[in-house]
C-alpha atoms as a PDB file:
ATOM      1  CA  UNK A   1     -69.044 -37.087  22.824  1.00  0.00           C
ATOM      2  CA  UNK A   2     -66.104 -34.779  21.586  1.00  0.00           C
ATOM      3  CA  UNK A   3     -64.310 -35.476  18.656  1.00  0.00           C
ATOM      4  CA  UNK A   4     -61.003 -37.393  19.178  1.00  0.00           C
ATOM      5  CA  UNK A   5     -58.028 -34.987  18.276  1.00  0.00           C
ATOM      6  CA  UNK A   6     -54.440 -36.347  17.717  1.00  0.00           C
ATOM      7  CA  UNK A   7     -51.801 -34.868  18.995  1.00  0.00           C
ATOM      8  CA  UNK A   8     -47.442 -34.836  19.308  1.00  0.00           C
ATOM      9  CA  UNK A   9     -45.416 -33.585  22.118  1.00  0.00           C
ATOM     10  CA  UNK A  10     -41.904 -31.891  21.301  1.00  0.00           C
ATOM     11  CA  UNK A  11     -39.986 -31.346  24.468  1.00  0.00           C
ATOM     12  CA  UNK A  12     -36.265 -31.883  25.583  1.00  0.00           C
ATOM     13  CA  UNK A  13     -36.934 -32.904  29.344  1.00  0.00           C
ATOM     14  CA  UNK A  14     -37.726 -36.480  29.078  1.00  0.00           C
ATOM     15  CA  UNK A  15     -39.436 -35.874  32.512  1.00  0.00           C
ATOM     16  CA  UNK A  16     -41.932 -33.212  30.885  1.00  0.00           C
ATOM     17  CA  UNK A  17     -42.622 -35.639  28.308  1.00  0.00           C
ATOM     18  CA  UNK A  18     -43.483 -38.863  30.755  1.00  0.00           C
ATOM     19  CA  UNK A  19     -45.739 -36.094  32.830  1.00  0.00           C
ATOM     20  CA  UNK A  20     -47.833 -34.742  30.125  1.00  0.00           C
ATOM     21  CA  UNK A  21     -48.068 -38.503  28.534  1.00  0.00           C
ATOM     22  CA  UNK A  22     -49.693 -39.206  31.900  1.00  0.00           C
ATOM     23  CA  UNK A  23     -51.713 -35.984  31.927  1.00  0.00           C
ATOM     24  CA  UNK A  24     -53.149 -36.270  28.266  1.00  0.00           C
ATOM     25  CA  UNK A  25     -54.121 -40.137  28.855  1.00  0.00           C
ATOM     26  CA  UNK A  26     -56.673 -38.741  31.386  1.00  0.00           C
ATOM     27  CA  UNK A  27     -58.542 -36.480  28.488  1.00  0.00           C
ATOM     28  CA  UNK A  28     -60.851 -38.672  26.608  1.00  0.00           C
ATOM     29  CA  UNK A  29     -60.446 -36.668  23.521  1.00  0.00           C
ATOM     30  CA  UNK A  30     -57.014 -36.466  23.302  1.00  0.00           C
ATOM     31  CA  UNK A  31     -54.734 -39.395  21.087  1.00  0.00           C
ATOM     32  CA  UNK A  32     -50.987 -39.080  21.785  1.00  0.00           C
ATOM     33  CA  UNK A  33     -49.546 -40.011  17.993  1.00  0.00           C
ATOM     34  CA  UNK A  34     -45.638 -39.813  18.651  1.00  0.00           C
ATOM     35  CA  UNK A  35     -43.108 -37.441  21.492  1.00  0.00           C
ATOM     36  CA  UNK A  36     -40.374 -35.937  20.624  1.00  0.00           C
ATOM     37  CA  UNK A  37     -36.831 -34.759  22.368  1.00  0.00           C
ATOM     38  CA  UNK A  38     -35.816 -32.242  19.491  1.00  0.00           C
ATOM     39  CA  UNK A  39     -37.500 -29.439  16.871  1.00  0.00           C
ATOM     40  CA  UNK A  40     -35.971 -30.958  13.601  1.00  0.00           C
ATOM     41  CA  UNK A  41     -37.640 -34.561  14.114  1.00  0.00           C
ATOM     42  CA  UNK A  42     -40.902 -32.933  14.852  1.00  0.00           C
ATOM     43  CA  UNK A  43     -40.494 -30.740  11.740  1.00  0.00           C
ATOM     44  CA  UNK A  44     -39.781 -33.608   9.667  1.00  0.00           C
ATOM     45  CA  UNK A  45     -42.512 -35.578  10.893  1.00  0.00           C
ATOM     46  CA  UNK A  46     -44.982 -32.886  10.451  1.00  0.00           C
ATOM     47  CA  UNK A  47     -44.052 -32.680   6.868  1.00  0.00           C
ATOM     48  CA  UNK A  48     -45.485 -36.281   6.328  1.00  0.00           C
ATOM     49  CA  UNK A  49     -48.123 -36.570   8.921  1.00  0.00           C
ATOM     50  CA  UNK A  50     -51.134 -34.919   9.763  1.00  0.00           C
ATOM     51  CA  UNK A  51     -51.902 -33.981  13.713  1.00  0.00           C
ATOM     52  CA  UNK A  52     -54.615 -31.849  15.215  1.00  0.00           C
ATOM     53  CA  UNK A  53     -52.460 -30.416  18.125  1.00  0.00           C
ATOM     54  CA  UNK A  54     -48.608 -29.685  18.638  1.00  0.00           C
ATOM     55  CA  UNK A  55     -47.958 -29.277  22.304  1.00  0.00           C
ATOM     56  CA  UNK A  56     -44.211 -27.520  22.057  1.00  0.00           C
ATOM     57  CA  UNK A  57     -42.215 -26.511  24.209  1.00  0.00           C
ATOM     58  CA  UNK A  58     -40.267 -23.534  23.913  1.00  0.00           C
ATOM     59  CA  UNK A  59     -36.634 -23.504  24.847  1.00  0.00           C
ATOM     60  CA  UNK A  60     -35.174 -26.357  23.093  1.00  0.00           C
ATOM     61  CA  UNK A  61     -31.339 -27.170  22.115  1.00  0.00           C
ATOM     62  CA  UNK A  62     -31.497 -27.337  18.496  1.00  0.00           C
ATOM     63  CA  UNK A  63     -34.815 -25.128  17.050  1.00  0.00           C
ATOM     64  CA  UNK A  64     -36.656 -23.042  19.928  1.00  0.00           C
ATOM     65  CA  UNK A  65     -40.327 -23.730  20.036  1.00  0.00           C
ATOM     66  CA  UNK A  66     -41.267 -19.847  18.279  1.00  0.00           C
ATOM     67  CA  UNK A  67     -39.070 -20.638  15.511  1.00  0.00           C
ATOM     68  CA  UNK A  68     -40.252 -24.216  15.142  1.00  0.00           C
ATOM     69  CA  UNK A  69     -43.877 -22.835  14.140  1.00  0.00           C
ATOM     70  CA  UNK A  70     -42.536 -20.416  11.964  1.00  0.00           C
ATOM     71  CA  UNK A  71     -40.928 -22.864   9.960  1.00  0.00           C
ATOM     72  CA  UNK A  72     -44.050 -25.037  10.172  1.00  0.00           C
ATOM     73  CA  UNK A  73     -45.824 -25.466   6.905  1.00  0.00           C
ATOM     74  CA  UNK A  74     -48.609 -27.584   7.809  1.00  0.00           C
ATOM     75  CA  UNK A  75     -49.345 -25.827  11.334  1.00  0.00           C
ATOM     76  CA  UNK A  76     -51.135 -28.106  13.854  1.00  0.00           C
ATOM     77  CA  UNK A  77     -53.195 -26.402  16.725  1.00  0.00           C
ATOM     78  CA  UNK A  78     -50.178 -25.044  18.902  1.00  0.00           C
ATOM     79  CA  UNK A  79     -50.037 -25.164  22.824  1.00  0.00           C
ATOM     80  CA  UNK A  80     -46.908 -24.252  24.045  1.00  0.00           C
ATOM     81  CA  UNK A  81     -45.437 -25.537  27.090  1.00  0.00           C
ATOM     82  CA  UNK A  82     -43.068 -23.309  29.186  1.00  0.00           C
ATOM     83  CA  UNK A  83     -41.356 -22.241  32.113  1.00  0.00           C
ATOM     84  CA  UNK A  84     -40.796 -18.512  30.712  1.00  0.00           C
ATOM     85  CA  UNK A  85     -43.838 -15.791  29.992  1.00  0.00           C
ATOM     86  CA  UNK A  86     -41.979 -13.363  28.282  1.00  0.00           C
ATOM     87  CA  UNK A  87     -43.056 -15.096  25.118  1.00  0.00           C
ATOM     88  CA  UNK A  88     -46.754 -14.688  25.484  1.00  0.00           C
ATOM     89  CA  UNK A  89     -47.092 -11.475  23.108  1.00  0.00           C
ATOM     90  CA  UNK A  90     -45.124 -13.309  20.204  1.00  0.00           C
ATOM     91  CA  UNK A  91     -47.680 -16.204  20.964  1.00  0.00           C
ATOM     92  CA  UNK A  92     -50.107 -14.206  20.587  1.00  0.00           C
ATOM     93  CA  UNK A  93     -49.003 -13.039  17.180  1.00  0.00           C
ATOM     94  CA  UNK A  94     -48.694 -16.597  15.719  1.00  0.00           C
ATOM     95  CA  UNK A  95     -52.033 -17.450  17.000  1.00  0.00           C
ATOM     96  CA  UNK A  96     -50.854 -19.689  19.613  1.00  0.00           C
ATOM     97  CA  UNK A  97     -54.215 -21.397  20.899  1.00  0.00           C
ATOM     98  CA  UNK A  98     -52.709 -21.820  24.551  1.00  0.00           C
ATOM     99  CA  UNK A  99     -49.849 -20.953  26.663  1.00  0.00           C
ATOM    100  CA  UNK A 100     -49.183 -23.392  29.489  1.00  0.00           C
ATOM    101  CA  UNK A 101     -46.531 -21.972  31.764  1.00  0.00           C
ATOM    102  CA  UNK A 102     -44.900 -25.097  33.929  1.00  0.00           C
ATOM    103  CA  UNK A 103     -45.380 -26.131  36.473  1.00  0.00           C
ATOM    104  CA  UNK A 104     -49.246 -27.035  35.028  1.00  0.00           C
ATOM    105  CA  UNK A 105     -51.395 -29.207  37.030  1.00  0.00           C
ATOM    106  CA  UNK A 106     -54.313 -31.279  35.143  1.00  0.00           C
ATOM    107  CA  UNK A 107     -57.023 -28.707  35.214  1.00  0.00           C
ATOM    108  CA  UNK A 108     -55.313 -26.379  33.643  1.00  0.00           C
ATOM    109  CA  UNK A 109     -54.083 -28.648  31.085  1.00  0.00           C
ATOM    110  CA  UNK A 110     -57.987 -29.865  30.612  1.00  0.00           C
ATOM    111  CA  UNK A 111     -58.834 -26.167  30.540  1.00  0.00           C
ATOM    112  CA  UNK A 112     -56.154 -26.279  27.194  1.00  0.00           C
ATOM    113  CA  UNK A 113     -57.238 -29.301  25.546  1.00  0.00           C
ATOM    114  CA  UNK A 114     -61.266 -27.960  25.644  1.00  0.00           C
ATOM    115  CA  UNK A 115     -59.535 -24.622  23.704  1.00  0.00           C
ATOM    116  CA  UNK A 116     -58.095 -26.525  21.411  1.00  0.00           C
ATOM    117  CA  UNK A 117     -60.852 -28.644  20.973  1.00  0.00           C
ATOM    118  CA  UNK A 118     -62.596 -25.083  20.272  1.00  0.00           C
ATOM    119  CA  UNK A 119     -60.373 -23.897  17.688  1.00  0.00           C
ATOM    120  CA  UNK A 120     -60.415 -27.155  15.793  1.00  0.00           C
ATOM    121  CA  UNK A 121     -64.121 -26.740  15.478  1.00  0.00           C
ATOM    122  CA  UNK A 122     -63.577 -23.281  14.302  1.00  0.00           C
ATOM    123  CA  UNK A 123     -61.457 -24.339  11.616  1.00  0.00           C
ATOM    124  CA  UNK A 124     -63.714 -27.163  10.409  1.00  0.00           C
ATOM    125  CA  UNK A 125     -66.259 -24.580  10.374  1.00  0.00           C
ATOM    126  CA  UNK A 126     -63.979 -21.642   8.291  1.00  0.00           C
ATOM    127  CA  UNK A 127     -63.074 -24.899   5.441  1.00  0.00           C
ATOM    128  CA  UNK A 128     -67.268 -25.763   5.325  1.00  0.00           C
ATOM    129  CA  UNK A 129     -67.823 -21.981   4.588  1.00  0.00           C
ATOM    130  CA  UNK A 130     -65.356 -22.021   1.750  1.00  0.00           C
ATOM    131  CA  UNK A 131     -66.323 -24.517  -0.137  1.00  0.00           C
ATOM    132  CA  UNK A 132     -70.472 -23.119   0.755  1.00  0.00           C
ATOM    133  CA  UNK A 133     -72.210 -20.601  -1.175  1.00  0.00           C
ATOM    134  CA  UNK A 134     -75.239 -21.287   0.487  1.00  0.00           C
ATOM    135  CA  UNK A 135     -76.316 -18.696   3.699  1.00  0.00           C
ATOM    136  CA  UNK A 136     -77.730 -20.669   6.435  1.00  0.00           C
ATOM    137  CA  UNK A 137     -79.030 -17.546   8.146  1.00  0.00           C
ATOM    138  CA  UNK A 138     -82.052 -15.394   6.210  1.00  0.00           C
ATOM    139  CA  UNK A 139     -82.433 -13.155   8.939  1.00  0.00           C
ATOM    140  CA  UNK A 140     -80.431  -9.827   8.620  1.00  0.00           C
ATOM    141  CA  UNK A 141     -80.284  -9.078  12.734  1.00  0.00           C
ATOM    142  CA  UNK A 142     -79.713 -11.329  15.747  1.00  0.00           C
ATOM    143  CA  UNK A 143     -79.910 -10.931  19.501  1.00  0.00           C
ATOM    144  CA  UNK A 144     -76.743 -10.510  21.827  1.00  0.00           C
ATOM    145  CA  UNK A 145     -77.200 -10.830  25.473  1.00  0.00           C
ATOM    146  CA  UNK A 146     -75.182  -8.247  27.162  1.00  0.00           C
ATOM    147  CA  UNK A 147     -75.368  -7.871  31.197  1.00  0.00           C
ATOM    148  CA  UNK A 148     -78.803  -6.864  31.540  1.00  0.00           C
ATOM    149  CA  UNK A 149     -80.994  -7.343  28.109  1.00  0.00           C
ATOM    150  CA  UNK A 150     -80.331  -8.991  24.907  1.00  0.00           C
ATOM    151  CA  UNK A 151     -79.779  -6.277  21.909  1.00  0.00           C
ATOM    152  CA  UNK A 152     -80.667  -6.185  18.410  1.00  0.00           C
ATOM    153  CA  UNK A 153     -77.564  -6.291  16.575  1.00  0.00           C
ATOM    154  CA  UNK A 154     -78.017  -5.846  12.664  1.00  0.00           C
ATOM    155  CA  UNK A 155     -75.324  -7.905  10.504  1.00  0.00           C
ATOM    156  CA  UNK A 156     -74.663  -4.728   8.313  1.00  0.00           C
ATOM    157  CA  UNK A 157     -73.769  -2.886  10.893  1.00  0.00           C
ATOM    158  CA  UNK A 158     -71.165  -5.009  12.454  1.00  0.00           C
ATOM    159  CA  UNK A 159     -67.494  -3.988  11.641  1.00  0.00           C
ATOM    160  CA  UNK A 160     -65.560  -7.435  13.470  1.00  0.00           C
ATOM    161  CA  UNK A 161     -65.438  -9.269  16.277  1.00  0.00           C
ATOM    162  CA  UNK A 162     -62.418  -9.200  19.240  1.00  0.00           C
ATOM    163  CA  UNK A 163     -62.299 -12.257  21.683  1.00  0.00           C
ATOM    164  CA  UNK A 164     -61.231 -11.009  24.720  1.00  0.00           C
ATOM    165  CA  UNK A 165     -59.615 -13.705  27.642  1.00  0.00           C
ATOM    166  CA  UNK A 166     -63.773 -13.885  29.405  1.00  0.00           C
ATOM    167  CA  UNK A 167     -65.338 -11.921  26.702  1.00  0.00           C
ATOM    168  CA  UNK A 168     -66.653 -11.023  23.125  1.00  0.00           C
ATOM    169  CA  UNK A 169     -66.651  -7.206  21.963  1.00  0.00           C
ATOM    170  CA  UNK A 170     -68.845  -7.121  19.106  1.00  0.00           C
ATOM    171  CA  UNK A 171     -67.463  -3.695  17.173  1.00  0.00           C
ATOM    172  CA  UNK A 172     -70.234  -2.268  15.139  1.00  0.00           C
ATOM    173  CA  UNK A 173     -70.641   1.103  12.959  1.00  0.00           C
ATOM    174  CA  UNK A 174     -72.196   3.031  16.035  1.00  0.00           C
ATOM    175  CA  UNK A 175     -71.084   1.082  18.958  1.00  0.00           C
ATOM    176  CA  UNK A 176     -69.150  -1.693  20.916  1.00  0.00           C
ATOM    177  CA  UNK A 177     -71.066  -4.560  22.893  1.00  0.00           C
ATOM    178  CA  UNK A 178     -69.439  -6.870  25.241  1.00  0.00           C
ATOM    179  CA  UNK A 179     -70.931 -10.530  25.740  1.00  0.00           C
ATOM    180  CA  UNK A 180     -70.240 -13.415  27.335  1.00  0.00           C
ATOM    181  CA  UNK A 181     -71.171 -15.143  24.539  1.00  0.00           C
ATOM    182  CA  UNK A 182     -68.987 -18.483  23.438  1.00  0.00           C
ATOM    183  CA  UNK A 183     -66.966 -17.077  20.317  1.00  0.00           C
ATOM    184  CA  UNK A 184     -67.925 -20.389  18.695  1.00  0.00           C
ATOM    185  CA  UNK A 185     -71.502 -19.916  19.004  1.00  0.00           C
ATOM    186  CA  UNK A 186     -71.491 -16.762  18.145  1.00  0.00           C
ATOM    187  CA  UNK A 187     -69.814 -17.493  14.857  1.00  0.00           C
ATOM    188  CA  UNK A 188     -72.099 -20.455  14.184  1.00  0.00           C
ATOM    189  CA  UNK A 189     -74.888 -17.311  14.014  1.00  0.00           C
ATOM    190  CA  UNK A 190     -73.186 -15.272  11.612  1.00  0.00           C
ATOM    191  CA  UNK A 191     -74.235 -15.571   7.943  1.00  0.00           C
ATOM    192  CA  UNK A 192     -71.572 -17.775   6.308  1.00  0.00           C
ATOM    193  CA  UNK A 193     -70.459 -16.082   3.337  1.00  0.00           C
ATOM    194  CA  UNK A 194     -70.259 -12.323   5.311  1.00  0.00           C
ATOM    195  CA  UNK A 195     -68.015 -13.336   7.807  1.00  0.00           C
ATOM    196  CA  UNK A 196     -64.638 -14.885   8.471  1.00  0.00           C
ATOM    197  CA  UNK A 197     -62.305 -16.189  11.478  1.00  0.00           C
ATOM    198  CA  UNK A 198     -58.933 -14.729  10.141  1.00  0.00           C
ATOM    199  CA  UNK A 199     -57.522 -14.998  13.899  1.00  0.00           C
ATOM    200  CA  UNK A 200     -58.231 -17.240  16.976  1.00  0.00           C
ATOM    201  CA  UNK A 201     -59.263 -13.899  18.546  1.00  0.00           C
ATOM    202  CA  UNK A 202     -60.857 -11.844  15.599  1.00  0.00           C
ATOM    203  CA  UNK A 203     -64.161 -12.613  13.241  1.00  0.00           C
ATOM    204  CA  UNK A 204     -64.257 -10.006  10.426  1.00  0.00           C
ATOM    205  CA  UNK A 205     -66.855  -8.519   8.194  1.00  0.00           C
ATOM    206  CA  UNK A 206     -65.837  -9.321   4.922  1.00  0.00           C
ATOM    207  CA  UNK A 207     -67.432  -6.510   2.749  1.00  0.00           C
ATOM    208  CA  UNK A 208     -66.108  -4.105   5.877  1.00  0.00           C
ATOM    209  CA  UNK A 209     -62.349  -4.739   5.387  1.00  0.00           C
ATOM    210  CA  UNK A 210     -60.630  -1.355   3.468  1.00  0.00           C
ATOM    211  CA  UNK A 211     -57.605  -3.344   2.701  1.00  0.00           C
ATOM    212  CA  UNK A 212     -55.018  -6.393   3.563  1.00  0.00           C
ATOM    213  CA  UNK A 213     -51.506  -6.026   3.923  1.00  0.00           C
ATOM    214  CA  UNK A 214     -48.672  -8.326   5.312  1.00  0.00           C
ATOM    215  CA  UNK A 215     -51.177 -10.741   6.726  1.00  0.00           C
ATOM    216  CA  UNK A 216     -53.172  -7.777   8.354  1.00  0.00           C
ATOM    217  CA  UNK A 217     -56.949  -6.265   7.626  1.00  0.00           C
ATOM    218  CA  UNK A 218     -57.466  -2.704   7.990  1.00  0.00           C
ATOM    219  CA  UNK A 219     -61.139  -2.131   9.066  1.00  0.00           C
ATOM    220  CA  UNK A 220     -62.212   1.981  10.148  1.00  0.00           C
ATOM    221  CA  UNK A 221     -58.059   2.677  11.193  1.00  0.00           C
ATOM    222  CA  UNK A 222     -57.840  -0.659  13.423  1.00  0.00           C
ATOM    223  CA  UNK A 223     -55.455  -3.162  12.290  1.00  0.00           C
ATOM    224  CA  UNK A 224     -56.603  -6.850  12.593  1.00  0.00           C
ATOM    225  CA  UNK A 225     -53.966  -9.633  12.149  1.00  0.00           C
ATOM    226  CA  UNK A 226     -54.729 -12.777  10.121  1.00  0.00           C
ATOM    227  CA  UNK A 227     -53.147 -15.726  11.478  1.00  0.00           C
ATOM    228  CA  UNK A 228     -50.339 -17.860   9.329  1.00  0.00           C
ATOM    229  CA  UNK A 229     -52.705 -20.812  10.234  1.00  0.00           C
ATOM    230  CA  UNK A 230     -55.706 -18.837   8.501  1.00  0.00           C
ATOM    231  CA  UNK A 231     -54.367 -16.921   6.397  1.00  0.00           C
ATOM    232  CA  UNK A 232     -54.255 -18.983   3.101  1.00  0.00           C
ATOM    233  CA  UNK A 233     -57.989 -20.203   3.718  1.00  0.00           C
ATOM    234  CA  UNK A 234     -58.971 -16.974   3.717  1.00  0.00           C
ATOM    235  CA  UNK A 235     -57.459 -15.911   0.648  1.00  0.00           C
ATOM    236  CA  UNK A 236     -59.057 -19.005  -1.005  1.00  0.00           C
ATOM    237  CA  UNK A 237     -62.555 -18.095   0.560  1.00  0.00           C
ATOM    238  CA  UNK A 238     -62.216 -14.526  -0.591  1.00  0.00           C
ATOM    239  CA  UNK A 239     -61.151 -15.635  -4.667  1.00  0.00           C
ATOM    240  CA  UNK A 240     -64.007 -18.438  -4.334  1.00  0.00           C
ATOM    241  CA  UNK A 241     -66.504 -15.656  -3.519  1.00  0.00           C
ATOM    242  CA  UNK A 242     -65.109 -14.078  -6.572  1.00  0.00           C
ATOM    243  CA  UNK A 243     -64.412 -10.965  -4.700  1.00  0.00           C
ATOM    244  CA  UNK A 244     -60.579 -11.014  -4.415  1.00  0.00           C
ATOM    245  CA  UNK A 245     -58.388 -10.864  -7.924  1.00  0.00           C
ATOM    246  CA  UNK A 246     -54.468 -13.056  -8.277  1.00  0.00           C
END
C-alpha cells in the first residue's frame, strides 16, 4: 500500500479545478488538502503548511505558475497543469516532476501521481542518507542489466547517473550503459554516503564532482544542474560528511 501524499491545486478555471478534484479522488494515494483560484493564496498558504504535491497551473492572472515556484520557499513536488508546451524546457530546469498538458484524461494523470509518488520516495531517501554515516552496501561493484547481459559496473568507476524519459545512462570513466532500470532502484543500490540525487534526472558521484557553481556540478566538462528543491540538502549532506567548508 503506497504512502498517502497530500496535495493543493492552484488553478484559475474553476472548471479545471472541479475536474481534477474528481480525477485525484480516484487515486488512492492522493489527499486533496485545499484548491486554489490565484498564485498569492497558494504562496501564502505554503508558507504555513506543509504539502507533498503542488499541482499548478501555469498561466494565471496574478503570479504565472513558473514564477510561483520560483518564489516558493518550501517547494512541494510540482506537476504543472497546462494548455501550452513551450514551457517544458524551463520545467525542466526547476525540476518540475511532471508536465500535464490539458486536455489530460485519468491515465495520464495516474501515470503523474505514480512519478510523484517516485520522487517523494527519492527525497525521503536523499534526507535518510544525510543524517547516515553508515554504508549499507560493502560490495564495491554491482550488476546492471543492459539489453542482452547484466554488466559488472564498479562504484569507482562511475562518474553520474542521467534519467532519460524510458531510460538510465549510467556514465562511467570508460564508458556509458543504458538500462531500463527504475532510477529508484537503482539508487537504493548505490552506497549511501558516495552518491547523491542533486536532480530528479541526475545521481552524482560525490568524490567525482571537480566543482559547483550557481547550483551546477561540473563532472569531466559536463555540467549537471542541482535542483532548487535539492540543492540545500545537498549542501548539508556534503558539510555533514565533513567534505565541504562555509
Amino acid at each position: 500500500m503506497k504512502e498517502i501524499m497530500t496535495c493543493i491545486i492552484v488553478d484559475d478555471e474553476p472548471l479545471a479545478i472541479e475536474k481534477l478534484v474528481r480525477q485525484l479522488k480516484k487515486v488512492s494515494f492522493i489527499e486533496i488538502k485545499d484548491t486554489f483560484s490565484n498564485s498569492i493564496s497558494a504562496l501564502k498558504y505554503l508558507q504555513s503548511n506543509n504539502v507533498d504535491i503542488a499541482f499548478l497551473d501555469i498561466m494565471m492572472d496574478d503570479i504565472q505558475g513558473i514564477t510561483a515556484i520560483e518564489l516558493m520557499k518550501k517547494r512541494p513536488i510540482i506537476i504543472l497543469t497546462t494548455a501550452f508546451d513551450n514551457y517544458a524546457i524551463k520545467a525542466y530546469e526547476l525540476d518540475v516532476c511532471d508536465y500535464l498538458l490539458k486536455p489530460f484524461d485519468f491515465n495520464r494523470l495516474y501515470k503523474a501521481c505514480l512519478k510523484a509518488h517516485e520522487c517523494h520516495n527519492s527525497k525521503k531517501d536523499n534526507k535518510t542518507t544525510s543524517n547516515s554515516h553508515e554504508n549499507d552496501n560493502s560490495s564495491n561493484f554491482m550488476f546492471i542489466k543492459t539489453a542482452y547481459k547484466h554488466q559488472k559496473v564498479c562504484f569507482d568507476e562511475i562518474l553520474y547517473i542521467q534519467g532519460m524519459r524510458d531510460y538510465l545512462r549510467i556514465f562511467t570513466i570508460n564508458e556509458n550503459i543504458m538500462t531500463l532500470q527504475k532510477f529508484s532502484d537503482l539508487e537504493n543500490s548505490l552506497p549511501k554516503q558516495k552518491f547523491y540525487r542533486v536532480h530528479r534526472s541526475y545521481l552524482v558521484c560525490i568524490d567525482k564532482i571537480e566543482s559547483i557553481e550557481n547550483k551546477r556540478i561540473k563532472i569531466k566538462n559536463e555540467i549537471i544542474p542541482i535542483s532548487s528543491a535539492n540543492y540545500d540538502d545537498f549542501i548539508s549532506f556534503l558539510k555533514k560528511q565533513k567534505i565541504l567548508n562555509n
